[in-house]
C-alpha atoms as a PDB file:
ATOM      1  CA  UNK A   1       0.000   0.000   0.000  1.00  0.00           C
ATOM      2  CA  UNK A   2       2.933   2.486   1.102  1.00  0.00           C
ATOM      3  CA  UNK A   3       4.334   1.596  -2.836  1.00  0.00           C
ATOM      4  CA  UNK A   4       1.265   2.681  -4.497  1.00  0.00           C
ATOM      5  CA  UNK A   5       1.035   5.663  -2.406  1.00  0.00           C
ATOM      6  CA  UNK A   6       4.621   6.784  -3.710  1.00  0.00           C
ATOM      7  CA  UNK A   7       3.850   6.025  -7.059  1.00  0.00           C
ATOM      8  CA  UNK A   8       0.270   7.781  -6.921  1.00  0.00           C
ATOM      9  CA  UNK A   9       2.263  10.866  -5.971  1.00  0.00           C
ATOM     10  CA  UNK A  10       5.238  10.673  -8.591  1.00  0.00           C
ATOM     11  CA  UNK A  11       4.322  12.645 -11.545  1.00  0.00           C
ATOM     12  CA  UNK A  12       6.477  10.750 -14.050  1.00  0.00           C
ATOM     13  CA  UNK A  13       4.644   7.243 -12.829  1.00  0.00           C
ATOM     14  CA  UNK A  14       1.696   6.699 -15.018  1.00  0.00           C
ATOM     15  CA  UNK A  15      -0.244   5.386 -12.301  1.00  0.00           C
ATOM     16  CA  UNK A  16      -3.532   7.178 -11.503  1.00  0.00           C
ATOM     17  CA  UNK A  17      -4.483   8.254  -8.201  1.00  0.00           C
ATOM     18  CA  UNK A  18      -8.014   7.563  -8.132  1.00  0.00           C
ATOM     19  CA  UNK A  19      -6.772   4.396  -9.244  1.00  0.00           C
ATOM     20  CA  UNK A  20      -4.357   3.691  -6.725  1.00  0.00           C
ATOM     21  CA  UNK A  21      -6.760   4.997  -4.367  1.00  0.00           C
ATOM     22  CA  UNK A  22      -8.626   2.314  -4.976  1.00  0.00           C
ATOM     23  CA  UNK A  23      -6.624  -0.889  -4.881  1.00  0.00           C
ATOM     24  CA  UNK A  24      -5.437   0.931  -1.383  1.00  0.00           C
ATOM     25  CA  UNK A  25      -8.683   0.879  -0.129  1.00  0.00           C
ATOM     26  CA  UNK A  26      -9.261  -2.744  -1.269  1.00  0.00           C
ATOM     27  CA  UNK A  27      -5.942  -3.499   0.597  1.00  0.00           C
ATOM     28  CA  UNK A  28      -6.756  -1.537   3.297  1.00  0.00           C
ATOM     29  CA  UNK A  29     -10.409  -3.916   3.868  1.00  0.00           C
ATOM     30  CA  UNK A  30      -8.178  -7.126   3.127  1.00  0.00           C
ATOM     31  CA  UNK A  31      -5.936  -6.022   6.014  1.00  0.00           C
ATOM     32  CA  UNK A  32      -8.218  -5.190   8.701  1.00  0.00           C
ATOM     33  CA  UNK A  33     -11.014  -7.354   8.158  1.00  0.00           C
ATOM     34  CA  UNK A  34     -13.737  -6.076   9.360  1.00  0.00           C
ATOM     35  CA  UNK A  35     -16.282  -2.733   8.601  1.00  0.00           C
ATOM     36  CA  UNK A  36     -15.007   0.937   8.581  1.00  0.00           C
ATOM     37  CA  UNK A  37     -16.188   3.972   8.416  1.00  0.00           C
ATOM     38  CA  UNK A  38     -15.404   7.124   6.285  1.00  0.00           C
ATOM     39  CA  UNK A  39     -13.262   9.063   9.119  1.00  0.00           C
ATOM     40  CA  UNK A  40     -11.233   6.220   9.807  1.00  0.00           C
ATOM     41  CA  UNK A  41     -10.288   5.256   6.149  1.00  0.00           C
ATOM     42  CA  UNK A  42      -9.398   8.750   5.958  1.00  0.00           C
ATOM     43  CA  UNK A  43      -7.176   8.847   8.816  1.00  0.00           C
ATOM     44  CA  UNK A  44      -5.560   5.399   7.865  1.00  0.00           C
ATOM     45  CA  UNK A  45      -4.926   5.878   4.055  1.00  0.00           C
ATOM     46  CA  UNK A  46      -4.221   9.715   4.750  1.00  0.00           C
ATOM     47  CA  UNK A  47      -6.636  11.166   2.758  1.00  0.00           C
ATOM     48  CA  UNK A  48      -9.291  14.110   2.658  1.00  0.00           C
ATOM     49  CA  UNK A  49     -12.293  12.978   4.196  1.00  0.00           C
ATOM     50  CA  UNK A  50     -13.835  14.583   1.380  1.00  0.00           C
ATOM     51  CA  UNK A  51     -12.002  12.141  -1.123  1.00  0.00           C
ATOM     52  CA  UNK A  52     -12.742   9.220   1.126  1.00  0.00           C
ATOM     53  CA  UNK A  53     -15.900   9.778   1.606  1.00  0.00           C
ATOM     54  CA  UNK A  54     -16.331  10.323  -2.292  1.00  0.00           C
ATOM     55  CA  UNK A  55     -14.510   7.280  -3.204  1.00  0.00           C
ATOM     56  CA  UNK A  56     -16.195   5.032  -0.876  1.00  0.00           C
ATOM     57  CA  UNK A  57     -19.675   6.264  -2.628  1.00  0.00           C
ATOM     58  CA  UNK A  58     -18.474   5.429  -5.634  1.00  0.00           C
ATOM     59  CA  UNK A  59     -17.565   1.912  -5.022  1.00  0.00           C
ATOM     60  CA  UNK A  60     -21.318   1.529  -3.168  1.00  0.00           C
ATOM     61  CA  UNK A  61     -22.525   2.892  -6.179  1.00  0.00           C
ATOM     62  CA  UNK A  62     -20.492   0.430  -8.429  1.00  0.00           C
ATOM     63  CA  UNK A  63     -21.842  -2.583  -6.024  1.00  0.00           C
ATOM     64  CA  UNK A  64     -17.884  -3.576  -4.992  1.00  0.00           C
ATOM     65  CA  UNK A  65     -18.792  -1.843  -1.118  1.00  0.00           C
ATOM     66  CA  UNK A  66     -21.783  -2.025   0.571  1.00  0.00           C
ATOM     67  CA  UNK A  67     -23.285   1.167   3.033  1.00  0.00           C
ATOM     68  CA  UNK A  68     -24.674   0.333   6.378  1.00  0.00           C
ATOM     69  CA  UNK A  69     -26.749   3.163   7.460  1.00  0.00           C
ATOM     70  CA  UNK A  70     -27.019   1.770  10.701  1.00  0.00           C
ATOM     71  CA  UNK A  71     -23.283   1.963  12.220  1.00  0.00           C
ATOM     72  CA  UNK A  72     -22.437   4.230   9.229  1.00  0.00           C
ATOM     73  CA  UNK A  73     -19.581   1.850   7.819  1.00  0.00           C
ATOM     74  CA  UNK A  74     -18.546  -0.061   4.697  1.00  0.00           C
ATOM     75  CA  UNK A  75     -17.670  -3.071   3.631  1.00  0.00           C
ATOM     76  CA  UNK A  76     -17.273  -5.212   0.181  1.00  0.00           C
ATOM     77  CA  UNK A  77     -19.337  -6.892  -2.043  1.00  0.00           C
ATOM     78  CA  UNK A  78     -19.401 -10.087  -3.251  1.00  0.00           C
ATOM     79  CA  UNK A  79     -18.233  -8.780  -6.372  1.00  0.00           C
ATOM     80  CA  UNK A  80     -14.550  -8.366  -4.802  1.00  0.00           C
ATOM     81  CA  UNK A  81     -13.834 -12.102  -4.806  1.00  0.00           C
ATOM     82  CA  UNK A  82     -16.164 -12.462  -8.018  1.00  0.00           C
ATOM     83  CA  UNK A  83     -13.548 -10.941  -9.819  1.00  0.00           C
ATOM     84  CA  UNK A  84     -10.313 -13.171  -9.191  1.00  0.00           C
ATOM     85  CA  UNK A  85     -12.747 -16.316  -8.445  1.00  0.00           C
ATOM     86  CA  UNK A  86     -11.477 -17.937 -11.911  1.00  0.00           C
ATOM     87  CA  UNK A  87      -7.980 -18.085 -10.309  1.00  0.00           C
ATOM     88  CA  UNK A  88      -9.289 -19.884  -7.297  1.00  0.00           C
ATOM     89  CA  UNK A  89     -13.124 -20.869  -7.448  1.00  0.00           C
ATOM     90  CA  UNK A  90     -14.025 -22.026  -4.328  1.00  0.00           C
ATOM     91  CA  UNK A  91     -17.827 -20.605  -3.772  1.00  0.00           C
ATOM     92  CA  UNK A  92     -17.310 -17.968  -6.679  1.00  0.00           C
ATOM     93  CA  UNK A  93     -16.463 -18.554 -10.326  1.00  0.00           C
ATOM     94  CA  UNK A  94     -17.208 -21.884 -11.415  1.00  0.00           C
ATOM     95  CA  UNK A  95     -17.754 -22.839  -7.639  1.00  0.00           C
ATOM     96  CA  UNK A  96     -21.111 -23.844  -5.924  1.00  0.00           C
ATOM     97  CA  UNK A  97     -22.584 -20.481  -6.558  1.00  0.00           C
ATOM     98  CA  UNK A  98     -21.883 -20.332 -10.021  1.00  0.00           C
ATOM     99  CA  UNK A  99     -23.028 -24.162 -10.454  1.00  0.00           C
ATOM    100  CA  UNK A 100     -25.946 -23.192  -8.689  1.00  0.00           C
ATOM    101  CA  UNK A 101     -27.165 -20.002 -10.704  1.00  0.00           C
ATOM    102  CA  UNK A 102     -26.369 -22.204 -13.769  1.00  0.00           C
ATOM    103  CA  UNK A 103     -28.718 -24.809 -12.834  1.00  0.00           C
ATOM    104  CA  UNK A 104     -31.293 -23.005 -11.807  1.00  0.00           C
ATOM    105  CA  UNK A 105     -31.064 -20.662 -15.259  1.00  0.00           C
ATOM    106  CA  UNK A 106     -31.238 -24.199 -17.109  1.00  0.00           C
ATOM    107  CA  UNK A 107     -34.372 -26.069 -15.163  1.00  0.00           C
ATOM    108  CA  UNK A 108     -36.460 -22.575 -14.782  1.00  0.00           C
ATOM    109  CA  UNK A 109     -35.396 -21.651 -18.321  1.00  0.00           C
ATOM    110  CA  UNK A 110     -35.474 -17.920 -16.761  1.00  0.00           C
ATOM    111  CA  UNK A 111     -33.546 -15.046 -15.566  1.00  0.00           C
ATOM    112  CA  UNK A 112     -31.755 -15.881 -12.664  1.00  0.00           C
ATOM    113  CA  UNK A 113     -30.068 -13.717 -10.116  1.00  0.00           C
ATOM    114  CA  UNK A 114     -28.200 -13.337  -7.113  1.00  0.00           C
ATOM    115  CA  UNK A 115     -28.219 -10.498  -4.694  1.00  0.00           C
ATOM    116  CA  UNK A 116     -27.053  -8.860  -1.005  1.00  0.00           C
ATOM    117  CA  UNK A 117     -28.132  -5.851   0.607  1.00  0.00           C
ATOM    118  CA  UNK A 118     -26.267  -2.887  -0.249  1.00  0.00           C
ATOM    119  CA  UNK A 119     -27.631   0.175   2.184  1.00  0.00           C
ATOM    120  CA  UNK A 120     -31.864   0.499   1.993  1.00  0.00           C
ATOM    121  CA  UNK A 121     -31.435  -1.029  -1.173  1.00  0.00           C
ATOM    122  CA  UNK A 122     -30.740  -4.940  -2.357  1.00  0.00           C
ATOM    123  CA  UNK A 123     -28.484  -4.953  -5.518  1.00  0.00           C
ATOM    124  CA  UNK A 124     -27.505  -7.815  -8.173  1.00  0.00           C
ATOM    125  CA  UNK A 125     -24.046  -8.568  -8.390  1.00  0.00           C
ATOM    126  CA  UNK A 126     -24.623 -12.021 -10.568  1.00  0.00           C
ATOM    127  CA  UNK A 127     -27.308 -12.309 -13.606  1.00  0.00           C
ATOM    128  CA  UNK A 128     -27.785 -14.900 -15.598  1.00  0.00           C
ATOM    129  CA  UNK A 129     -29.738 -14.722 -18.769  1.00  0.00           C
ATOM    130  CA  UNK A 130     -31.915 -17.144 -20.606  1.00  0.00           C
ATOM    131  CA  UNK A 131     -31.111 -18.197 -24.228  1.00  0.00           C
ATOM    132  CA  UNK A 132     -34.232 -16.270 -25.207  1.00  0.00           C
ATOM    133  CA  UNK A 133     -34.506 -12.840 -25.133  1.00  0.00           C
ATOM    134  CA  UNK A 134     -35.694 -11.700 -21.410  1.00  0.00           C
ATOM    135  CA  UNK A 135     -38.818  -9.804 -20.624  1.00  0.00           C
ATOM    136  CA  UNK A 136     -36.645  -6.817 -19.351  1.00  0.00           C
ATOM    137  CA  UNK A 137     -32.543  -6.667 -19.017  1.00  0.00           C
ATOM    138  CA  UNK A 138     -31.085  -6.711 -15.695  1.00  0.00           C
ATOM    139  CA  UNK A 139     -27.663  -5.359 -15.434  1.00  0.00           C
ATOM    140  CA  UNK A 140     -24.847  -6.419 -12.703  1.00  0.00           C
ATOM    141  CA  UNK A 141     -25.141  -3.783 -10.284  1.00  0.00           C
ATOM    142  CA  UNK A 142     -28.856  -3.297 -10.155  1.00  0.00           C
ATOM    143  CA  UNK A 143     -30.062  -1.652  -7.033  1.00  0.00           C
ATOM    144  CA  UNK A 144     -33.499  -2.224  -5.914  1.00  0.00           C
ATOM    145  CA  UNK A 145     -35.293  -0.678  -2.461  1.00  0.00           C
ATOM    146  CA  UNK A 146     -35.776  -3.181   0.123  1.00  0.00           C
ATOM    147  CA  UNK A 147     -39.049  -2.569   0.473  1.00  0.00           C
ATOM    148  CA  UNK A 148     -40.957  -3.315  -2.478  1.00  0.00           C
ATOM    149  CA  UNK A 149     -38.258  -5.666  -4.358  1.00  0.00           C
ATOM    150  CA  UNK A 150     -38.811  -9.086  -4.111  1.00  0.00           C
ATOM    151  CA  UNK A 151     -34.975 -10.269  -3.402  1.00  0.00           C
ATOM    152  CA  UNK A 152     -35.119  -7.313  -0.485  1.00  0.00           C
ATOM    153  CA  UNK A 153     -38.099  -8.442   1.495  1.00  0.00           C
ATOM    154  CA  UNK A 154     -36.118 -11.790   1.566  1.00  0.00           C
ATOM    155  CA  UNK A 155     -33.135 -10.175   2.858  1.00  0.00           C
ATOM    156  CA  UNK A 156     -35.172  -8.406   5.341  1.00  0.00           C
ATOM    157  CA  UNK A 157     -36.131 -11.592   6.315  1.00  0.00           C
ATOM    158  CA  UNK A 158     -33.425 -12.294   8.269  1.00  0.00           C
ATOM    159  CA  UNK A 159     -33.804  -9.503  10.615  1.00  0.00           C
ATOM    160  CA  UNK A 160     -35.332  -9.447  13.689  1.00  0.00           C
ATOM    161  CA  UNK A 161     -39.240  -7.285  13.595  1.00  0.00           C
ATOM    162  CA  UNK A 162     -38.412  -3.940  15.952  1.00  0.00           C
ATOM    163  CA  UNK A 163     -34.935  -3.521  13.463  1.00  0.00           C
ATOM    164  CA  UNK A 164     -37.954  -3.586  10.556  1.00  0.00           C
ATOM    165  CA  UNK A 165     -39.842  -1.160  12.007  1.00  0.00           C
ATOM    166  CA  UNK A 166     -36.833   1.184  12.893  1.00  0.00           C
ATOM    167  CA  UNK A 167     -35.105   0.843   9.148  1.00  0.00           C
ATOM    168  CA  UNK A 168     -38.565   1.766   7.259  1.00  0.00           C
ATOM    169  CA  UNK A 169     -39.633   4.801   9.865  1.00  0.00           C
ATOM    170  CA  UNK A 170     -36.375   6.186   9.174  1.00  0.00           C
ATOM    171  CA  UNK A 171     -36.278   5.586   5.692  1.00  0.00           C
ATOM    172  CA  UNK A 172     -40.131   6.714   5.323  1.00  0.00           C
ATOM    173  CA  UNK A 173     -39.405   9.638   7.119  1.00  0.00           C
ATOM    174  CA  UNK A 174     -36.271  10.532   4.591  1.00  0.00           C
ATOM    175  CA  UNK A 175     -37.643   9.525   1.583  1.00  0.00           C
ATOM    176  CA  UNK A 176     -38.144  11.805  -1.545  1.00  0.00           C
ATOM    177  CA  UNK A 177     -41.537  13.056  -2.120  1.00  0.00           C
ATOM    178  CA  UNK A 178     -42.413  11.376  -5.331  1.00  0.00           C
ATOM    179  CA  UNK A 179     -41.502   8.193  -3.476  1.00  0.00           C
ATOM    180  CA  UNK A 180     -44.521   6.251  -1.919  1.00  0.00           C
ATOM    181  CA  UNK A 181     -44.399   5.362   1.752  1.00  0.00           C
ATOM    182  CA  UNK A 182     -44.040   1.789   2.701  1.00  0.00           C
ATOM    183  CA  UNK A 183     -46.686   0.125   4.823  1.00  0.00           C
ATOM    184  CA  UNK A 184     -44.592  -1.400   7.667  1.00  0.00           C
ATOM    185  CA  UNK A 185     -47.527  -3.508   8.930  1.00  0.00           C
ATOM    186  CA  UNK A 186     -48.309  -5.158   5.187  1.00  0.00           C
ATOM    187  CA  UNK A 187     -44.149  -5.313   4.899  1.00  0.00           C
ATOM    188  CA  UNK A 188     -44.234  -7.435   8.286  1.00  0.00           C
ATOM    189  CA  UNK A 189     -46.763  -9.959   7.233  1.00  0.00           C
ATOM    190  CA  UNK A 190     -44.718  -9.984   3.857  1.00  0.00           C
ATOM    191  CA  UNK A 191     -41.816 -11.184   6.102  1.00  0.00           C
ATOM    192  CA  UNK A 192     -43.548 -13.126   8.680  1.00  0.00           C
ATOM    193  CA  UNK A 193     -44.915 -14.986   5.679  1.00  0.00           C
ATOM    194  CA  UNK A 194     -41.715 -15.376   4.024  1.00  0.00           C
ATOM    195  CA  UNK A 195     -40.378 -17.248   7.212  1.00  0.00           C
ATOM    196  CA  UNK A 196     -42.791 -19.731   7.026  1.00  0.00           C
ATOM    197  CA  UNK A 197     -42.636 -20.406   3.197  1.00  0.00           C
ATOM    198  CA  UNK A 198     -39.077 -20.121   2.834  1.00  0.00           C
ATOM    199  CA  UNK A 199     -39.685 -18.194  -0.276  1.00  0.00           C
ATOM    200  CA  UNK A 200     -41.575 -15.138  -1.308  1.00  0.00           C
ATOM    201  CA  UNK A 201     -43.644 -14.478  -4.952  1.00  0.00           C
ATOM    202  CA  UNK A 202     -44.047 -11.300  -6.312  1.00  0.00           C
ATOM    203  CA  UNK A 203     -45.149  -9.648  -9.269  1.00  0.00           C
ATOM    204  CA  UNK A 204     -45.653  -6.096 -10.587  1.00  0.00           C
ATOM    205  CA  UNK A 205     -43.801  -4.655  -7.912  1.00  0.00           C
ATOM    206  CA  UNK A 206     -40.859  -3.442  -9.422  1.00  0.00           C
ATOM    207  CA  UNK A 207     -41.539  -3.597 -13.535  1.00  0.00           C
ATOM    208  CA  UNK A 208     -45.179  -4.185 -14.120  1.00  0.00           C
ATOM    209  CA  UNK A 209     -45.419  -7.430 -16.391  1.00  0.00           C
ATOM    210  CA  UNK A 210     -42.821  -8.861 -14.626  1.00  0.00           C
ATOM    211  CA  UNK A 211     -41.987 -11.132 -11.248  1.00  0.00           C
ATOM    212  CA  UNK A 212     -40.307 -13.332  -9.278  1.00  0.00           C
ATOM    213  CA  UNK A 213     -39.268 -16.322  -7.162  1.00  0.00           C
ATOM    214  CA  UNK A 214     -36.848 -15.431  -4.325  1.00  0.00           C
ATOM    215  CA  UNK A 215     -35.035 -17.838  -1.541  1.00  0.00           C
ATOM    216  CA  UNK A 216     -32.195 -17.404   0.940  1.00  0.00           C
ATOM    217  CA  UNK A 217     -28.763 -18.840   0.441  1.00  0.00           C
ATOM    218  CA  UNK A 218     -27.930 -20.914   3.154  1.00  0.00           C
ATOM    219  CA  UNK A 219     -25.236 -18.980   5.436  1.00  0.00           C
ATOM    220  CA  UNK A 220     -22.450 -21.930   5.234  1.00  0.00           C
ATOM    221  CA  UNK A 221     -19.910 -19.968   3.438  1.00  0.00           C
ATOM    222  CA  UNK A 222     -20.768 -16.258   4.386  1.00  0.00           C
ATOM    223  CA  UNK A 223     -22.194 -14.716   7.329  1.00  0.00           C
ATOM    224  CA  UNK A 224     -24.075 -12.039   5.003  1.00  0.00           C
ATOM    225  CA  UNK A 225     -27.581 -12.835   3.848  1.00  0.00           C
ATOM    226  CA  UNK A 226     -27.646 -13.896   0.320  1.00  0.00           C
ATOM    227  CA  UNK A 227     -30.739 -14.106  -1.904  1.00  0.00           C
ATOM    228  CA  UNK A 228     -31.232 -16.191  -5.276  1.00  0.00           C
ATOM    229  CA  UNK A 229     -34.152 -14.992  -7.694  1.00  0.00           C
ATOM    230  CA  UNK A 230     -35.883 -16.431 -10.727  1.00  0.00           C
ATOM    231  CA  UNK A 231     -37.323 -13.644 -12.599  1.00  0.00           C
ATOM    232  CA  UNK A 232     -40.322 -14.221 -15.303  1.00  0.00           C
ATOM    233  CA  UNK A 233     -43.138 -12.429 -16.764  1.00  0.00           C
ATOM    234  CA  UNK A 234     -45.856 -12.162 -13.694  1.00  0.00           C
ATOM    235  CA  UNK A 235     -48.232 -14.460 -15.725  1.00  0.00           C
ATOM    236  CA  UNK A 236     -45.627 -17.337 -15.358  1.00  0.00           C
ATOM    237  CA  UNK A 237     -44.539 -16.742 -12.251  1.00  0.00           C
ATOM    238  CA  UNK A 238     -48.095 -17.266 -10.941  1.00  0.00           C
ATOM    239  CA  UNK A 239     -48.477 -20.366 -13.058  1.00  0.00           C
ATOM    240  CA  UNK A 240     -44.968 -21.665 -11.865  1.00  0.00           C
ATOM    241  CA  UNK A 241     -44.857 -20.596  -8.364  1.00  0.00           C
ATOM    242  CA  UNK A 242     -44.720 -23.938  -6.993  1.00  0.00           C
ATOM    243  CA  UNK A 243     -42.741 -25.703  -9.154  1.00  0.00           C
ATOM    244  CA  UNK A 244     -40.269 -22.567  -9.590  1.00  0.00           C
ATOM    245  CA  UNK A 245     -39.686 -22.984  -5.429  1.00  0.00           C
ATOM    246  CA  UNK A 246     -38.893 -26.304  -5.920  1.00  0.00           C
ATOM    247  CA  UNK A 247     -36.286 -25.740  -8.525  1.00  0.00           C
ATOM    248  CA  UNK A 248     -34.629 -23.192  -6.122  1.00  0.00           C
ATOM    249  CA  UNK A 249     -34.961 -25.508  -2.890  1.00  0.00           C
ATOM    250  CA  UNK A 250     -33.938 -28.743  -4.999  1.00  0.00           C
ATOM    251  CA  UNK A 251     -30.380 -26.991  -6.219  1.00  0.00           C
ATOM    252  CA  UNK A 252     -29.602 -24.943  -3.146  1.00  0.00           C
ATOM    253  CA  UNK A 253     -29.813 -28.141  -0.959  1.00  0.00           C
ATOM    254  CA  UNK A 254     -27.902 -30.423  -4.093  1.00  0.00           C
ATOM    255  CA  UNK A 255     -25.471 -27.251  -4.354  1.00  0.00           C
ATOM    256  CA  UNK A 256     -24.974 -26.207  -0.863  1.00  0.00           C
ATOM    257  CA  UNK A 257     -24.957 -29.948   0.600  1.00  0.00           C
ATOM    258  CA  UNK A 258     -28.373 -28.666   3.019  1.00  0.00           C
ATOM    259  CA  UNK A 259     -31.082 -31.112   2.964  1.00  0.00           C
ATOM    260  CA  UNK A 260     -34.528 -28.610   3.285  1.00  0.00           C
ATOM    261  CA  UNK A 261     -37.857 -27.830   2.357  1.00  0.00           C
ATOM    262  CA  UNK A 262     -39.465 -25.213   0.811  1.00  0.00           C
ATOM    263  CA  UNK A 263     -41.515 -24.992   4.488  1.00  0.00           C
ATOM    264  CA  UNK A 264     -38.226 -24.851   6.525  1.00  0.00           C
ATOM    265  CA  UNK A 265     -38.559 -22.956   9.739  1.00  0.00           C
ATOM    266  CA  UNK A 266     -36.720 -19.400   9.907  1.00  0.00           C
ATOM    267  CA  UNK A 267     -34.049 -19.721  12.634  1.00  0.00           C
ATOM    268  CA  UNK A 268     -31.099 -16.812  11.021  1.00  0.00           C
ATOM    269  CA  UNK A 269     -33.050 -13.942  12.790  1.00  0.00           C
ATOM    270  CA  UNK A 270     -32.127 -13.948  16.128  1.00  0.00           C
ATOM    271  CA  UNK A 271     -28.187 -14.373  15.094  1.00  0.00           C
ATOM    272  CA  UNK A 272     -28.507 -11.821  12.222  1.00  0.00           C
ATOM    273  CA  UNK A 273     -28.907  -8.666  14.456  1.00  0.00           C
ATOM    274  CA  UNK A 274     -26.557  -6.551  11.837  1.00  0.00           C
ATOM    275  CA  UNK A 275     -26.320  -7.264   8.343  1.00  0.00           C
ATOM    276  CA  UNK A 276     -22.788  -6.939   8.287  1.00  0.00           C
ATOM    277  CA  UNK A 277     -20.606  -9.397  10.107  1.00  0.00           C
ATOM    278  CA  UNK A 278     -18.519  -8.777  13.170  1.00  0.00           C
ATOM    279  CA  UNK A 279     -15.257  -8.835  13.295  1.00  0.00           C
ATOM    280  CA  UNK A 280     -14.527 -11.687  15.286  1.00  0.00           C
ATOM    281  CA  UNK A 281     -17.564 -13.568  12.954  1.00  0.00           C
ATOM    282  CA  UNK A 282     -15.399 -12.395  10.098  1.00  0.00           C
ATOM    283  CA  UNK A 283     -11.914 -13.840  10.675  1.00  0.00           C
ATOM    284  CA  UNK A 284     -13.591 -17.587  11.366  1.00  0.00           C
ATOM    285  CA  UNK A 285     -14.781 -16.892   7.740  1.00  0.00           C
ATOM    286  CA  UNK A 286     -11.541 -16.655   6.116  1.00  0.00           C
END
């Protein structure tokens, strides 16, 4: 890290600092381990806190760090170890994940994605795309609000009721005013419902025409909530619904090596109190 900052700061180097800034920050998560927050990368990497606190939004915005509102810290994506996973694919690349989205894409014959929480918002950071042409295109980095996407009420899913309520006060109370507000009582039976199902159906929410069949990764290989989608036109996914959840059930437990049902009882909530890991949580992970 103390190399790139040299060359970041020699003017006959070609490297360019928001570049170096970058891989410094990446290096900076990969030695620590654990969330930070703007004032503290500053301080560490010796930067503005202007010029932290603008990279850092750029990389949430880019879907390779996540925001939590909550403690006001950031952390990376998925899409970090997505991009080096071909070197060594272990849950990434051509790993269970991959085999997984793969399978699922060729049973559904669908869009398929996978998604975390980023923020208020859950975002895509793996698509895959039927042969034929899909109803809408979904890009890698897709951000959706938690609260009417179908892959974010499953994430929210995973944490406990009162941390519901608090999350959607605040962000009803901050939201812009061509936004709706969201109904927290109809958002908690969502959830509640979700538990019990182990999947949740949607349609029209987001794109009108269009739907979706979303289920929680098991949390064997990463202790953030994970979410797998199958996304159709909303006739189909109402004609499918069943079968679709069994296609996601079926190759999560064959991928993931968990035997479960589509009915499985919700038991992540109470050890989920923050979507981003602790520290200590974090180095068992590694």
């Amino acid at each position: 890290m103390e190399q790139q900052q040299q060359l970041a700061g020699n003017p006959n180097d070609p490297v360019i600092k928001s570049v170096a800034r970058t891989f410094e920050l990446l290096e900076l998560f990969d030695e620590l381990r654990r969330p930070l927050n703007v004032v503290e990368v500053a301080k560490r990497l010796g930067y503005p806190q202007s010029s932290a606190s603008a990279l850092l939004k750029s990389m949430v915005t880019l879907g390779f760090v996540a925001y939590d509102s909550n403690g006001r810290t950031y952390f990376p994506t998925e899409r970090v170890p997505m991009i080096g996973s071909w070197m060594d694919p272990v849950m990434f690349g051509e790993g269970a994940l991959q085999k997984l989205l793969k399978a699922v894409s060729i049973r559904s014959r669908q869009l398929v994605l996978f998604g975390a929480r980023n923020g208020d918002e859950a975002q895509y950071t793996q698509v895959i795309n039927p042969k034929k042409k899909p109803l809408h295109h979904i890009s890698i980095g897709t951000r959706r609000p938690l609260g009417t996407s179908g892959l974010g009420h499953v994430l929210l899913s995973t944490i406990p009721d009162d941390e519901i309520r608090s999350l959607f006060h605040r962000i009803n109370a901050f939201r812009n005013p061509d936004v709706p507000t969201v109904d927290i009582k109809v958002l908690l039976n969502s959830v509640q419902l979700i538990r019990k199902k182990g999947y949740f159906c949607s349609v029209d929410r987001v794109v009108r025409g269009s739907g979706m069949i979303a289920m929680l990764l098991p949390q064997k290989h990463t202790p953030r909530p994970l979410a797998i989608g199958i996304c159709a036109p909303s006739n189909l996914i109402l004609e499918r619904e069943k079968e679709l959840a069994r296609i996601l059930c079926e190759e999560v437990s064959l991928h993931f090596g968990i035997r479960t049902s589509c009915a499985h009882q919700h038991t992540t909530a109470a050890t989920l109190a923050r979507y981003f890991p602790k520290p200590n949580e974090l180095s068992r992970t590694q």
